[in-house]
Protein backbone atom coordinates (compact mmCIF):
# COMPACT_ATOMS: atom_id res chain seq x y z
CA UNK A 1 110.56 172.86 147.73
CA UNK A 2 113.75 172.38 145.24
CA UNK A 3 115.79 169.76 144.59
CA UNK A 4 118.57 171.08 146.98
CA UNK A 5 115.90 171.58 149.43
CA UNK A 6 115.19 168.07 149.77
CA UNK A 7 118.62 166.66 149.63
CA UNK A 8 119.40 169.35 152.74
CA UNK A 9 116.55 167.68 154.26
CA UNK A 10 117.91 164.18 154.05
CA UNK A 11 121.11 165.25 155.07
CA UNK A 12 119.76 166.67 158.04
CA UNK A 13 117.34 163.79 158.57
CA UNK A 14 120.46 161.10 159.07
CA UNK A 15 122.53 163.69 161.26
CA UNK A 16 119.09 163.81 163.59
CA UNK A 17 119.68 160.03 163.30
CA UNK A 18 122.77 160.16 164.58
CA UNK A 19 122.57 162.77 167.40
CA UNK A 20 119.38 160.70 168.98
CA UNK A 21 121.36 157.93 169.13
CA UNK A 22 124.27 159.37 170.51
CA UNK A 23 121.79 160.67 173.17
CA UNK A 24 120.83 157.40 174.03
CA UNK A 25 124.48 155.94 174.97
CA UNK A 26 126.21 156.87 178.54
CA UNK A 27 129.53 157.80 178.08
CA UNK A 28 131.92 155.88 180.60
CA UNK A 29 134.81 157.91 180.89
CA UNK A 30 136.61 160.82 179.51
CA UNK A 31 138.58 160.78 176.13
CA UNK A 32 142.18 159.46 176.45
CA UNK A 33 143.79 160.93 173.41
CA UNK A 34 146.84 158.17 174.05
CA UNK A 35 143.74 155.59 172.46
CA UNK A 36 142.90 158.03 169.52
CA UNK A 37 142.24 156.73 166.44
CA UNK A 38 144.56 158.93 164.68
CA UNK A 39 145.18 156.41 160.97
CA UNK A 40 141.32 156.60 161.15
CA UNK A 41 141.10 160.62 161.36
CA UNK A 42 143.96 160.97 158.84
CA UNK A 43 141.66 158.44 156.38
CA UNK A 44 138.50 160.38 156.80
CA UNK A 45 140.56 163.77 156.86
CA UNK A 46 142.19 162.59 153.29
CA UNK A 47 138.36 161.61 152.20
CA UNK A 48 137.34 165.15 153.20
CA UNK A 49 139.53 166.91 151.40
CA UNK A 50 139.48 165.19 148.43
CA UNK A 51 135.82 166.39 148.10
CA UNK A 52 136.21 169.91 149.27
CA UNK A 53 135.96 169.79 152.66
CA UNK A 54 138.11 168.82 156.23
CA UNK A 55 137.83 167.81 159.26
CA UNK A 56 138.50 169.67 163.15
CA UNK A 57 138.88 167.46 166.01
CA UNK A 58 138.80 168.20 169.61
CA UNK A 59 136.48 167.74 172.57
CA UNK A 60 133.28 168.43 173.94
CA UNK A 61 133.66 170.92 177.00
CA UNK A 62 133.01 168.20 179.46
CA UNK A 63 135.77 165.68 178.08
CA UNK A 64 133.45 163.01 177.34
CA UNK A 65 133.29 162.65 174.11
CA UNK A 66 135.75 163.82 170.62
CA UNK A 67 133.64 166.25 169.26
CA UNK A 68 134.35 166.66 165.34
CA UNK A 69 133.82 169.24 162.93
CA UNK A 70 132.76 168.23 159.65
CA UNK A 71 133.13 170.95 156.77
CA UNK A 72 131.73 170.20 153.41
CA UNK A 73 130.96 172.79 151.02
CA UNK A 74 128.80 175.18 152.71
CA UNK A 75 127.60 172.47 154.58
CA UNK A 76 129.18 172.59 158.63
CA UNK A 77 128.18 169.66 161.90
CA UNK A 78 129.96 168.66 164.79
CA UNK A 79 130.06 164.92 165.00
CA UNK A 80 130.43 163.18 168.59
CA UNK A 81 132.00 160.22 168.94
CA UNK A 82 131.79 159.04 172.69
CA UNK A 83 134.88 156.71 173.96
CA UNK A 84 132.90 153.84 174.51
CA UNK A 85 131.79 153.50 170.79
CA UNK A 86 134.22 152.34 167.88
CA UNK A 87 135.74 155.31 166.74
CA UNK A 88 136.39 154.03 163.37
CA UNK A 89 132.76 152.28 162.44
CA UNK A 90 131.70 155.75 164.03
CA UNK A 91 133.88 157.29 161.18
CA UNK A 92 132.53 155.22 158.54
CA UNK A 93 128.80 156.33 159.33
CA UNK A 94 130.48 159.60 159.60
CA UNK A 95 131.38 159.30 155.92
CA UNK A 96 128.17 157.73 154.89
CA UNK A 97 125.75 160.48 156.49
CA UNK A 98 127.96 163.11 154.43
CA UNK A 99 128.15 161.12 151.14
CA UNK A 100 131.56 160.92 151.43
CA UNK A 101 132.84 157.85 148.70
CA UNK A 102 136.31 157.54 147.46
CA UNK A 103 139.34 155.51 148.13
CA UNK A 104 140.01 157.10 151.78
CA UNK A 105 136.62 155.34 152.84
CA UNK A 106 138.02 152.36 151.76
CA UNK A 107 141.06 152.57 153.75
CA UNK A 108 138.53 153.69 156.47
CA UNK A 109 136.77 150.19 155.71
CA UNK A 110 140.13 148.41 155.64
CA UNK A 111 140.72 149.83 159.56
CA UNK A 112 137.77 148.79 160.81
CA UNK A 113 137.67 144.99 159.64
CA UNK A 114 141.20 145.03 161.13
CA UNK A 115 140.37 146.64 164.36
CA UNK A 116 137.47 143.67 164.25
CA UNK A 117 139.68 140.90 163.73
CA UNK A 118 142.56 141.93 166.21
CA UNK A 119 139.42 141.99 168.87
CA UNK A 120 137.87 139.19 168.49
């Protein structure tokens, strides 16, 4: 097994990761794209391309969750981000599960301690 062979794995492992946990939430409701996160797409979007890659957004065929297409490389997921969950810490993991560090992340960062501190 090669050195690309393992970091595939790894990749792979944390998306696994991800998509049993998403398996574990209910969703509550359908998407409402009127409480899209769209300064938090545009930040991971910018991040994306930076490094090669971008970023599709839609939904899953029921309308429960955003369902987004990662492209990196030769490297391809769909992400799903359900409404109930923060869409922006969703992002960040997102960008951590794809190695994705530059200064869009930060802005991604910069989002989510705002979105904290306007909720609480």
């Amino acid at each position: 097994m090669g050195a690309n062979d393992r970091e595939f794995d790894v990749k792979e492992n944390k998306r696994a990761k991800r998509r049993e946990q998403r398996s574990r939430r209910a969703a509550n409701a359908p998407v409402d794209w009127s409480a899209f996160d769209w300064l938090a797409a545009v930040a991971l979007t910018k991040a994306l391309v930076t490094c090669g890659g971008c970023l599709r957004i839609g939904t899953t065929r029921d309308g429960g969750a955003w369902a987004l297409g990662v492209y990196k490389g030769d490297d391809y997921a769909t992400e799903y981000v359900r409404p109930n969950e923060d869409f922006t810490a969703s992002l960040l993991e997102i960008a951590g599960a794809w190695e994705i560090t530059d200064q869009y992340v930060l802005e991604l960062e910069h989002l989510t301690q705002d979105a904290k501190r306007k909720g609480s």
